[in-house]
N, C-alpha and C. Protein backbone atom coordinates (compact mmCIF):
# COMPACT_ATOMS: atom_id res chain seq x y z
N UNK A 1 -55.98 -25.61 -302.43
CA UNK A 1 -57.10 -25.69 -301.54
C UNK A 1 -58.27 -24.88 -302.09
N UNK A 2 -57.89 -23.57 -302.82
CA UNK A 2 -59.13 -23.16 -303.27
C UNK A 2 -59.29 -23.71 -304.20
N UNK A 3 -58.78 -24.08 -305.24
CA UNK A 3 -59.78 -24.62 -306.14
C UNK A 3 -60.31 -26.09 -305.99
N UNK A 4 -59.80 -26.88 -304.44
CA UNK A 4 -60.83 -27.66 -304.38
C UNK A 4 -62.04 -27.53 -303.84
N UNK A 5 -62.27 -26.16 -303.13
CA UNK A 5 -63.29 -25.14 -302.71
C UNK A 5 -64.71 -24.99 -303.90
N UNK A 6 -63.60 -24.56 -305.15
CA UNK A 6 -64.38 -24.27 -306.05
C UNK A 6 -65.09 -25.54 -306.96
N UNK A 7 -64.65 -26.25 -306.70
CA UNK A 7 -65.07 -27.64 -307.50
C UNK A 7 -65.71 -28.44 -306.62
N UNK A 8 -66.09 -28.09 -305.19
CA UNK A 8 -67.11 -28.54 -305.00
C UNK A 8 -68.39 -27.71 -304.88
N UNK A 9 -68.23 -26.45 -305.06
CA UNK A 9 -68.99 -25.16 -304.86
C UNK A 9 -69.79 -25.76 -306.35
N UNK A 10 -68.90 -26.17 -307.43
CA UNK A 10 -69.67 -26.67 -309.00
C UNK A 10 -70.53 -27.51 -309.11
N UNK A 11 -70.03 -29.15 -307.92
CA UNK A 11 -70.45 -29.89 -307.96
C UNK A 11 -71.66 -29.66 -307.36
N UNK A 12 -72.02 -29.35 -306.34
CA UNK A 12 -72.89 -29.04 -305.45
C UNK A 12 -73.97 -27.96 -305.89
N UNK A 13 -73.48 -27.22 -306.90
CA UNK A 13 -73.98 -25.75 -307.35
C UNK A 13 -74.26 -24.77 -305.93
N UNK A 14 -74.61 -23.89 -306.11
CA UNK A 14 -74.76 -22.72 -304.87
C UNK A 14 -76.27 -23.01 -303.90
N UNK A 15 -75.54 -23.25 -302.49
CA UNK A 15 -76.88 -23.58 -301.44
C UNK A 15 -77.36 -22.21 -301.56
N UNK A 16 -78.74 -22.78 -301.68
CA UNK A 16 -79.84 -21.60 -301.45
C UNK A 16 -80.07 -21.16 -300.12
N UNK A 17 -80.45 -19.60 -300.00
CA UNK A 17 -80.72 -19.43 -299.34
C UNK A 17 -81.93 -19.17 -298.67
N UNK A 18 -82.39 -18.70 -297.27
CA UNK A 18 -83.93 -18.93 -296.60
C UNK A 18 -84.22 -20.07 -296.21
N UNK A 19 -85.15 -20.32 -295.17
CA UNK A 19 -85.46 -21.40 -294.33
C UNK A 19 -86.09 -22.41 -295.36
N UNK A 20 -85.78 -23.60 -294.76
CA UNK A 20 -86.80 -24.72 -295.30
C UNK A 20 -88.53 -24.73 -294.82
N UNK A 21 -89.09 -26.01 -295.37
CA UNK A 21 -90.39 -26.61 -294.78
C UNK A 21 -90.49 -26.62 -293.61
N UNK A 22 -89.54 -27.62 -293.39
CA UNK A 22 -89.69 -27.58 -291.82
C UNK A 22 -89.72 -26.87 -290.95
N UNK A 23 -88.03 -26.05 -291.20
CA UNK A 23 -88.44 -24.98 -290.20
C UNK A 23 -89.35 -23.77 -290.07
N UNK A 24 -89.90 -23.77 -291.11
CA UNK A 24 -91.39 -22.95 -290.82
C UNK A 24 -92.22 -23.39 -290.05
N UNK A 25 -92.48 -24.61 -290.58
CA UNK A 25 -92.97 -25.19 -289.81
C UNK A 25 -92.67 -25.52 -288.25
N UNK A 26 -91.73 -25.77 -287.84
CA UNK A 26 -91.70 -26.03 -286.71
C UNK A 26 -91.62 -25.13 -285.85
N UNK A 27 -91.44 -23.15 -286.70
CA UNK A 27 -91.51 -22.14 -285.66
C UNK A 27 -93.18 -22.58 -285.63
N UNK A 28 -93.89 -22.35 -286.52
CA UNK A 28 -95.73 -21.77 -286.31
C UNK A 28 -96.01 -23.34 -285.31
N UNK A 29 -95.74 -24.22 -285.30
CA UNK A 29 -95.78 -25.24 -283.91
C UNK A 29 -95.38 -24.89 -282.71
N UNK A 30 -94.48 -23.82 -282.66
CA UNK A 30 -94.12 -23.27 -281.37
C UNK A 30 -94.76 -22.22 -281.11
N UNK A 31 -95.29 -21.00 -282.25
CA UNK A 31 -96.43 -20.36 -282.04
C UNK A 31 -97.35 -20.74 -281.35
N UNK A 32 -98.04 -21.90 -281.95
CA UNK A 32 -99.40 -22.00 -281.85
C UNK A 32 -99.07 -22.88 -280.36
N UNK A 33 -98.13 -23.62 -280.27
CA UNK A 33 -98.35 -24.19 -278.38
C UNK A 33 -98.00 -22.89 -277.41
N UNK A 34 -97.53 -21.92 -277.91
CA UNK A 34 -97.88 -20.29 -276.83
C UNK A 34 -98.79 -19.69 -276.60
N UNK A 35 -99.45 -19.97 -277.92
CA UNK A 35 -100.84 -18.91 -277.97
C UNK A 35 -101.74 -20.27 -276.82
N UNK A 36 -101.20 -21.72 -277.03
CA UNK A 36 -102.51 -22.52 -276.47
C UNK A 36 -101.76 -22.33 -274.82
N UNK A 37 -100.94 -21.85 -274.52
CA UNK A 37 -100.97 -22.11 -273.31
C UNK A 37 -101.08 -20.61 -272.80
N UNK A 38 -100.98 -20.09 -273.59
CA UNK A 38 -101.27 -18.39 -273.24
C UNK A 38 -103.45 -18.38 -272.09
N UNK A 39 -103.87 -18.70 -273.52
CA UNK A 39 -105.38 -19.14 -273.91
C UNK A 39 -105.78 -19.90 -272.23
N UNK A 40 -104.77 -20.93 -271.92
CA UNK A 40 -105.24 -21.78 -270.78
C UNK A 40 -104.91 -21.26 -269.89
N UNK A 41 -104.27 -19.80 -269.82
CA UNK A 41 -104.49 -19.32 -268.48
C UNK A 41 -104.78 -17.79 -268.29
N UNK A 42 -105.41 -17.71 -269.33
CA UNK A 42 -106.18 -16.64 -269.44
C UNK A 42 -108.05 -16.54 -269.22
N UNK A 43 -108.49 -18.29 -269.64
CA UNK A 43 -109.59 -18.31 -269.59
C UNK A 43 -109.88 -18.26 -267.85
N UNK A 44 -109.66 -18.91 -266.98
CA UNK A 44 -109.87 -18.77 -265.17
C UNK A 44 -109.77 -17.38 -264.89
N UNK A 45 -108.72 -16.99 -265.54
CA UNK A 45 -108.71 -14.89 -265.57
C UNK A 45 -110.12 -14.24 -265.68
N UNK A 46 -110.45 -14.57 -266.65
CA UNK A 46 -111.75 -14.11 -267.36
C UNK A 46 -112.76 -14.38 -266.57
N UNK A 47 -113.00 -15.68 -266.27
CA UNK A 47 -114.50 -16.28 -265.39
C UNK A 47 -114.19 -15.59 -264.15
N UNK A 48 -112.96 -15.09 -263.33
CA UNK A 48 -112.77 -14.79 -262.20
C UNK A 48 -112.88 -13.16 -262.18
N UNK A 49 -112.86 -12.37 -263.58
CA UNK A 49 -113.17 -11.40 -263.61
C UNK A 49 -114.31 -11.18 -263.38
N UNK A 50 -115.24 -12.17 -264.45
CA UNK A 50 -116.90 -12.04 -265.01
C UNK A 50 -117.42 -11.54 -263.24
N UNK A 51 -117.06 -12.99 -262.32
CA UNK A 51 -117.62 -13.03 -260.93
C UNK A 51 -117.39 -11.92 -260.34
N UNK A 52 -116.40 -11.56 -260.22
CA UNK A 52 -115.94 -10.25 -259.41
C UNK A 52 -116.26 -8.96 -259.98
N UNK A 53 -116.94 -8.55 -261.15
CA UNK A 53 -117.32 -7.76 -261.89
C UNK A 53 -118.81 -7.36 -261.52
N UNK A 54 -119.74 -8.55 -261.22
CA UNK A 54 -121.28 -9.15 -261.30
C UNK A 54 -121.06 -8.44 -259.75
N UNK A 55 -120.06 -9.43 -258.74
CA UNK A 55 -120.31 -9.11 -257.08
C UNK A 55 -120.18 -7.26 -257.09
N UNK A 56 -119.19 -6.88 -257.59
CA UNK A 56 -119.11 -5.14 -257.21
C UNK A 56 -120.56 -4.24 -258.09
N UNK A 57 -121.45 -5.10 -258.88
CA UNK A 57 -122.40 -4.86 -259.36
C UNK A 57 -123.47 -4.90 -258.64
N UNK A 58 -123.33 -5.83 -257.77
CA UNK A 58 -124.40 -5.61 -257.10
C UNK A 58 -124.32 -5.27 -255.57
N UNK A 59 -123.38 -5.01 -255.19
CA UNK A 59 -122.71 -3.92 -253.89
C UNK A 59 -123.09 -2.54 -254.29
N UNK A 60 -123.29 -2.18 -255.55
CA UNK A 60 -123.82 -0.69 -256.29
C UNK A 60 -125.17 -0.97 -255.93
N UNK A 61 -125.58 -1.71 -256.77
CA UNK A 61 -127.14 -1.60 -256.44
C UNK A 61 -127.66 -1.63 -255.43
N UNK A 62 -127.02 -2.57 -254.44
CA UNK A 62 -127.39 -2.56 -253.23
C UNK A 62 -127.42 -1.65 -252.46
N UNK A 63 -126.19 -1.12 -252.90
CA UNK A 63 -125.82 0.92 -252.36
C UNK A 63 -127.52 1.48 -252.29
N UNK A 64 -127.70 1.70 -253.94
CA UNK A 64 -128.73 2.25 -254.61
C UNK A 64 -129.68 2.23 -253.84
N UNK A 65 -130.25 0.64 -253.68
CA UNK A 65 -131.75 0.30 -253.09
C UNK A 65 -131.37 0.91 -251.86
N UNK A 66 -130.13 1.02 -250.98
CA UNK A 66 -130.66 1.62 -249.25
C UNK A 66 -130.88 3.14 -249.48
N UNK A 67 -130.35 4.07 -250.27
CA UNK A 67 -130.54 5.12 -250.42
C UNK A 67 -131.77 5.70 -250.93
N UNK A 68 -132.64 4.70 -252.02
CA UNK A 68 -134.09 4.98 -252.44
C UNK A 68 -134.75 5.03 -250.78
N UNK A 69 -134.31 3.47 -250.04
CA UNK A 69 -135.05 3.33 -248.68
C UNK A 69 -135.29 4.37 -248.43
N UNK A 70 -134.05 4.96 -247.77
CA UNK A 70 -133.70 5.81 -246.70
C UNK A 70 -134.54 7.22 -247.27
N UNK A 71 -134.85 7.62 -249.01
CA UNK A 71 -135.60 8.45 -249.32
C UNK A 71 -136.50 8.54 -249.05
N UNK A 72 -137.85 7.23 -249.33
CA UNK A 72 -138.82 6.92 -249.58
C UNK A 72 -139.27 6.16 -248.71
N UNK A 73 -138.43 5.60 -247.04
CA UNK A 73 -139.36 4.93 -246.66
C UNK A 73 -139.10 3.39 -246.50
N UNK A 74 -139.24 2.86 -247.72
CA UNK A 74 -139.25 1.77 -248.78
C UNK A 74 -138.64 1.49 -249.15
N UNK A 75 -138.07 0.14 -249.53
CA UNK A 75 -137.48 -0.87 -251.01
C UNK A 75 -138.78 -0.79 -252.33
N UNK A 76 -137.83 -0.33 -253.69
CA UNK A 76 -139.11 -0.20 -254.80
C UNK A 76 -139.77 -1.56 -255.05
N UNK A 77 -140.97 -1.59 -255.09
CA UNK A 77 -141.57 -2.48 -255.37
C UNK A 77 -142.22 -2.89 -256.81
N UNK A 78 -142.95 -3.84 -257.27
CA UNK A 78 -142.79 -4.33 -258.72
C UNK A 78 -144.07 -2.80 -259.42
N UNK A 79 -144.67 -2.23 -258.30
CA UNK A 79 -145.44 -1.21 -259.34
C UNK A 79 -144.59 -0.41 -259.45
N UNK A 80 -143.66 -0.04 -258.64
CA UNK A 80 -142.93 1.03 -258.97
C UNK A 80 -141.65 0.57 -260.10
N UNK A 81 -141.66 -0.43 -260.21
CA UNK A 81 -140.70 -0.53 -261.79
C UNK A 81 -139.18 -1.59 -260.91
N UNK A 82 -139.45 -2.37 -259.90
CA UNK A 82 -138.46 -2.42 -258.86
C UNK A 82 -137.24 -1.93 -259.61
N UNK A 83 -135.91 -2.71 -260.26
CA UNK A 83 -134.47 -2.00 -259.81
C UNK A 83 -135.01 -1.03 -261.08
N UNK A 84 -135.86 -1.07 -262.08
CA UNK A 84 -135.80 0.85 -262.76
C UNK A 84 -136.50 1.59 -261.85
N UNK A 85 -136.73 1.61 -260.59
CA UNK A 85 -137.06 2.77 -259.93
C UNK A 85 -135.51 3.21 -259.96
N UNK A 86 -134.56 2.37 -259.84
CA UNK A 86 -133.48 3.35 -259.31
C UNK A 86 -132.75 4.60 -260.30
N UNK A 87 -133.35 3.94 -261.79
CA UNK A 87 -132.77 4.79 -262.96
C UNK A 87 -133.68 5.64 -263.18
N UNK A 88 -134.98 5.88 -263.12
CA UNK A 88 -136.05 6.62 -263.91
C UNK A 88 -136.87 6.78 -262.50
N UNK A 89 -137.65 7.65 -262.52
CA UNK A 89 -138.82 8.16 -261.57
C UNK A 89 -140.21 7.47 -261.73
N UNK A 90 -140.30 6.60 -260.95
CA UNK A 90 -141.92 5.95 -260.96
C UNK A 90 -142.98 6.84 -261.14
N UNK A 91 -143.63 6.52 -261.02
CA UNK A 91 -145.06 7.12 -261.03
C UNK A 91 -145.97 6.61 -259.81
N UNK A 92 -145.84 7.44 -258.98
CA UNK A 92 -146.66 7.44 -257.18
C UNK A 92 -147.51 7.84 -257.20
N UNK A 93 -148.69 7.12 -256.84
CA UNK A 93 -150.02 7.64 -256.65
C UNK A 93 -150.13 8.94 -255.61
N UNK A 94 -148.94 8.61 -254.34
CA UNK A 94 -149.21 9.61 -253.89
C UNK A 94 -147.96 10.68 -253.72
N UNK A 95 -148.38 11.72 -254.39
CA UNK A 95 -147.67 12.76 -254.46
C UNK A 95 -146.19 13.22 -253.59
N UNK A 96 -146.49 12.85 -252.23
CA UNK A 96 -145.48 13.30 -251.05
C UNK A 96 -144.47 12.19 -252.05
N UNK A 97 -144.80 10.76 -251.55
CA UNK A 97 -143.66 9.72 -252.26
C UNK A 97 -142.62 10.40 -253.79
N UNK A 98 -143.60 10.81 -254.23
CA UNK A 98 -142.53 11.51 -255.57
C UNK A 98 -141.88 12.56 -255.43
N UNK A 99 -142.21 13.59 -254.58
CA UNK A 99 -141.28 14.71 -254.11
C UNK A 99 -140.14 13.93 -253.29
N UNK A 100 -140.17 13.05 -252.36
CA UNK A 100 -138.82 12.24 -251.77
C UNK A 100 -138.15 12.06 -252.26
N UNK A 101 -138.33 11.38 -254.42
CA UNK A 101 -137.74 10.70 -255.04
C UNK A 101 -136.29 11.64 -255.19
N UNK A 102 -135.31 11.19 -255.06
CA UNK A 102 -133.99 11.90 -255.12
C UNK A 102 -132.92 11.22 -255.89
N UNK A 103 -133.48 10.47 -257.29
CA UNK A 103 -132.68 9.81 -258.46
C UNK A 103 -132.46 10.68 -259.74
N UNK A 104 -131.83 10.23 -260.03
CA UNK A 104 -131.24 8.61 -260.26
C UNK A 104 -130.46 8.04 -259.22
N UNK A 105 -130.33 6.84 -258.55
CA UNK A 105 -129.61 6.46 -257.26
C UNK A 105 -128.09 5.86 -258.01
N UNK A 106 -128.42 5.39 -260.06
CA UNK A 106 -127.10 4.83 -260.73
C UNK A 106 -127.33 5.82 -261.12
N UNK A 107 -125.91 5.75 -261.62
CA UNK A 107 -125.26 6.55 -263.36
C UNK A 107 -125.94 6.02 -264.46
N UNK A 108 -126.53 7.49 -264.83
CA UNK A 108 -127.12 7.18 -266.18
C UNK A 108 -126.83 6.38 -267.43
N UNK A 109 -127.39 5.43 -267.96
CA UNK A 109 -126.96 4.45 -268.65
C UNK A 109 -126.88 3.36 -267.87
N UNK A 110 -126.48 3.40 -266.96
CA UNK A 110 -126.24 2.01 -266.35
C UNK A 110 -127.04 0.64 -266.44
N UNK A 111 -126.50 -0.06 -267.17
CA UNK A 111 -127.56 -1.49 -267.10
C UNK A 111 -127.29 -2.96 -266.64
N UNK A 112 -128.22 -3.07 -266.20
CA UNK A 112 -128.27 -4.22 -265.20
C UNK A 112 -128.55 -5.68 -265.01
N UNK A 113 -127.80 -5.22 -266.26
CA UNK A 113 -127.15 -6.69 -266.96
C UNK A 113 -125.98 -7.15 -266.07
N UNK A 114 -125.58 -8.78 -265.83
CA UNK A 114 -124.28 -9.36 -265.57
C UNK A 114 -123.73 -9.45 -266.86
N UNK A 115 -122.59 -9.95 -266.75
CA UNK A 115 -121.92 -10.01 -267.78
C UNK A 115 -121.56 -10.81 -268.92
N UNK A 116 -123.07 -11.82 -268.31
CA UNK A 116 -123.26 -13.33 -269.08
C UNK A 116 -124.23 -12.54 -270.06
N UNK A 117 -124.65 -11.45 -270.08
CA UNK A 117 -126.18 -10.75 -270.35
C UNK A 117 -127.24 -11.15 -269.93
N UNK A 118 -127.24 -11.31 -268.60
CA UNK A 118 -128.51 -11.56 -267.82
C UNK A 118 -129.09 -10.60 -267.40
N UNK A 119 -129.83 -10.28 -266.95
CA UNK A 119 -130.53 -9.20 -266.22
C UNK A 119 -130.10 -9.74 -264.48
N UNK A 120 -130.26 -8.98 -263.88
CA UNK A 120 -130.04 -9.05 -262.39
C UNK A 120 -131.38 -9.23 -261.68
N UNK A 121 -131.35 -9.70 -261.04
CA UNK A 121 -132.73 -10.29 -259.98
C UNK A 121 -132.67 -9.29 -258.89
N UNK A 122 -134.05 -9.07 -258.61
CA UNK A 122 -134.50 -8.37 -257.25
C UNK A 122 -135.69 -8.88 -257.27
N UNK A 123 -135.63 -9.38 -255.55
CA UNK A 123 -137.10 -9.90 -255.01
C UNK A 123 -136.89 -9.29 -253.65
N UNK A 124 -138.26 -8.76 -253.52
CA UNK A 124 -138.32 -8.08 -251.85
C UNK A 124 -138.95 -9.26 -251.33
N UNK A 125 -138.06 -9.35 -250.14
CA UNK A 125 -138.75 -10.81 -248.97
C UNK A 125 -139.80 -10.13 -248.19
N UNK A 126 -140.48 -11.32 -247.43
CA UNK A 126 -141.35 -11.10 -246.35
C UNK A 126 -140.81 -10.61 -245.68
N UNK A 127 -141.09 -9.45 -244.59
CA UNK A 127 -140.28 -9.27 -243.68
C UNK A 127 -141.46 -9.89 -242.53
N UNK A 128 -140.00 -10.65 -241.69
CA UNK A 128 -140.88 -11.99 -240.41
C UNK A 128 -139.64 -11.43 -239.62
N UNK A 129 -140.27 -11.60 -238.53
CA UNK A 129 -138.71 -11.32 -237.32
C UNK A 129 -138.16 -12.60 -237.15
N UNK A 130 -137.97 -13.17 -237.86
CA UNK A 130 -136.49 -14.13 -237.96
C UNK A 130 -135.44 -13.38 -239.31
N UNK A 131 -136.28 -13.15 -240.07
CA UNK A 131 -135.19 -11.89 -240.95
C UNK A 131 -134.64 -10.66 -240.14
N UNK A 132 -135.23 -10.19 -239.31
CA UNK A 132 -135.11 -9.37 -238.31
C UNK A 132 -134.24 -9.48 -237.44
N UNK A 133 -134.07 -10.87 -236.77
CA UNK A 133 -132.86 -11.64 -235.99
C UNK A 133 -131.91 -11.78 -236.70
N UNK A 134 -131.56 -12.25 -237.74
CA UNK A 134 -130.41 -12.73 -238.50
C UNK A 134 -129.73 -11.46 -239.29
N UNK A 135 -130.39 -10.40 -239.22
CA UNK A 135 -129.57 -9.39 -239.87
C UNK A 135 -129.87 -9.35 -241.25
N UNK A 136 -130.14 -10.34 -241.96
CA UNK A 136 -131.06 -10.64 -243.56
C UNK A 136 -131.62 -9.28 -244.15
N UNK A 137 -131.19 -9.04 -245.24
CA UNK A 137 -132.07 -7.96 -245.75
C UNK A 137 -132.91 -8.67 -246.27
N UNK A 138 -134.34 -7.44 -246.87
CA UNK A 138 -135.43 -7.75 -246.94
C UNK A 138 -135.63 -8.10 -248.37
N UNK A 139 -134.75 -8.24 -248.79
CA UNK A 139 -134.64 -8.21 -250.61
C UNK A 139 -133.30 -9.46 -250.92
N UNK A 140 -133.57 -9.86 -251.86
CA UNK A 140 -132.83 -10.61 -252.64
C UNK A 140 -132.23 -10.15 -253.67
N UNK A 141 -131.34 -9.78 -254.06
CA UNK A 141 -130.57 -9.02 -255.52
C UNK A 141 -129.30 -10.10 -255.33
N UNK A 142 -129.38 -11.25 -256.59
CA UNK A 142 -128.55 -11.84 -257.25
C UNK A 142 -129.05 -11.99 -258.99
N UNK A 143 -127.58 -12.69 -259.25
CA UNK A 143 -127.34 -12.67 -260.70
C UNK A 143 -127.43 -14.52 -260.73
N UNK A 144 -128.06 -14.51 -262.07
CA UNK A 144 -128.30 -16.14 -262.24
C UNK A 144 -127.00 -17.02 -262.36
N UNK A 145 -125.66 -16.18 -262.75
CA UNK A 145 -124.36 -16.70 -263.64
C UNK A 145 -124.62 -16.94 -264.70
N UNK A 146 -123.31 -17.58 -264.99
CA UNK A 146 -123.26 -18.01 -266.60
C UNK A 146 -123.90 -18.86 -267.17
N UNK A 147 -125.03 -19.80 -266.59
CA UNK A 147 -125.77 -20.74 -267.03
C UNK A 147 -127.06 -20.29 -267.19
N UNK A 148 -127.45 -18.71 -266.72
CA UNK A 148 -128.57 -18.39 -266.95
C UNK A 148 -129.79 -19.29 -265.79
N UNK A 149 -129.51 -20.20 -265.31
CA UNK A 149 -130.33 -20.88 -264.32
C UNK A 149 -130.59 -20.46 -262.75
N UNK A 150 -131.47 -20.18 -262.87
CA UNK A 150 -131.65 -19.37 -260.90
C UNK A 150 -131.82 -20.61 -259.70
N UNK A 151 -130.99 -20.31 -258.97
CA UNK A 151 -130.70 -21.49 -257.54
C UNK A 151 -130.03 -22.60 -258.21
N UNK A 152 -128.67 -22.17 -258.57
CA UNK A 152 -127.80 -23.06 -258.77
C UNK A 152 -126.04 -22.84 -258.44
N UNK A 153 -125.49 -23.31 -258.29
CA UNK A 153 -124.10 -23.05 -257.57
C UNK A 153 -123.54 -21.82 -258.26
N UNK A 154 -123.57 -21.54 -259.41
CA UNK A 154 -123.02 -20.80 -260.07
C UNK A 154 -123.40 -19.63 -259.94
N UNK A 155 -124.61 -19.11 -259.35
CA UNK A 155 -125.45 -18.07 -259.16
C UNK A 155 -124.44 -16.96 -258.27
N UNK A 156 -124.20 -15.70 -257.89
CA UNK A 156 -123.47 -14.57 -257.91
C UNK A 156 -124.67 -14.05 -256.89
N UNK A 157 -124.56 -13.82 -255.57
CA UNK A 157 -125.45 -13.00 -254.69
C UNK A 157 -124.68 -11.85 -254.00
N UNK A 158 -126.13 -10.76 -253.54
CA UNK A 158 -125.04 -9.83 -252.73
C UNK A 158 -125.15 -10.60 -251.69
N UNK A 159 -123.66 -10.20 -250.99
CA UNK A 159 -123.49 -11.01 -249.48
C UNK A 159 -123.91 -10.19 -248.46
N UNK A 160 -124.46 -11.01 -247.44
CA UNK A 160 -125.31 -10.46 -246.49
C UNK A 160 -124.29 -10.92 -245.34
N UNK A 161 -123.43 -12.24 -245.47
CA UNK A 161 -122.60 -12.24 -244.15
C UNK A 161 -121.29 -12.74 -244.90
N UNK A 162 -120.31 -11.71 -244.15
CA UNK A 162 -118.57 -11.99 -244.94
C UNK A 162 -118.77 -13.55 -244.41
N UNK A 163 -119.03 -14.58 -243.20
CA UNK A 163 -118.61 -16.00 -243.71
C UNK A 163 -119.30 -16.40 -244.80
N UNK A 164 -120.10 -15.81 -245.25
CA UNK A 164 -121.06 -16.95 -246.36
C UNK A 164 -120.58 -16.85 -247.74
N UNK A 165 -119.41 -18.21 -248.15
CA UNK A 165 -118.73 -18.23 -249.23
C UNK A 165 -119.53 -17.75 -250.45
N UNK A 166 -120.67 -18.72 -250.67
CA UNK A 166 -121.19 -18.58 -251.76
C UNK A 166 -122.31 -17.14 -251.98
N UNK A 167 -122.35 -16.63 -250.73
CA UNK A 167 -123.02 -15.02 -251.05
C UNK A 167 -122.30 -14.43 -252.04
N UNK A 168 -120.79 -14.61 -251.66
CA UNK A 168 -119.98 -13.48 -252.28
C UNK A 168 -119.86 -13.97 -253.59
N UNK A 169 -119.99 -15.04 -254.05
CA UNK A 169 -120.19 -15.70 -255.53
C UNK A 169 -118.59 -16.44 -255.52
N UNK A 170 -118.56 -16.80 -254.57
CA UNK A 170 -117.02 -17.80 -254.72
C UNK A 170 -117.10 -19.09 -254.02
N UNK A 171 -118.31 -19.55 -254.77
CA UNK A 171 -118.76 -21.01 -254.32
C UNK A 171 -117.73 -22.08 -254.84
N UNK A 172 -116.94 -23.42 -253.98
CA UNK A 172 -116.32 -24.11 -254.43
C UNK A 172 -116.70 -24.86 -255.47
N UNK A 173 -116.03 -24.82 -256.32
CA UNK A 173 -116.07 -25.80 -257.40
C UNK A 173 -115.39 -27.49 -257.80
């Protein structure tokens, strides 16, 4: 029996050893369909971060602007540098207004950028007593989203009322 062992061990010469073609191949095919399904559910992660990142961004600022108010009176307006009043000290014609000033209202550095690299929007509204009735603040502070386009679904606002889906930036898609 062994030496018909050995005479086919001759015929055959000695199997090599280490993987073939294929099966290299067919692990890095199983790689690469992990990494792709890894990838497909990581990207909704990400966009659902970006949003929720932008909304607690501007719940800060919003912080910010009532506390300038509550300093000064006022929401900053475009002479006063609107949201860099909240980082840097304007320049007030009248004196009393700059002794109020009690900033920085952010953390230094802070910029007010979303996370698409947009800049963040602030517009002070009219104030009309129907803003007055509805509870409405007098300002607008949203983010354009990821399309960079202002008044469009994708847009990221601070919310002014917990029902209003798309204040909170979780408009259906």
């Amino acid at each position: 029996m062994i030496v018909e062992i050995q005479k086919l061990r001759a015929r055959h010469g000695r199997k090599a050893a280490g993987f073939t073609l294929i099966e290299i191949l067919l692990v890095i095919v199983i790689i690469l369909m992990l990494a792709a399904a890894l990838v497909a559910y990581m990207i909704p992660q990400q966009k659902a971060a970006e949003r929720n990142t932008t909304r607690l961004m501007l719940q800060q600022v919003g912080s910010a602007l009532d506390t300038y108010r509550l300093n000064l009176g006022h929401y900053p307006n475009e002479q006063e540098g609107g949201l860099d009043a909240l980082l840097k000290k304007p320049t007030f014609e009248n004196e009393r207004l700059g002794e109020k000033w009690q900033g920085p209202y952010l953390k230094p550095g802070t910029q007010l950028d979303d996370p698409w690299g947009n800049k963040l929007r602030y517009e002070l509204a009219e104030r009309t007593t129907d803003a007055d009735k509805t509870g409405a603040l007098p300002y607008k502070l949203f983010s354009v989203g990821p399309d960079g386009q202002p008044d469009t679904d994708d847009d990221v606002k601070l919310a002014t009322d917990t029902n209003d889906a798309n204040a909170t930036g979780n408009s259906p898609k």
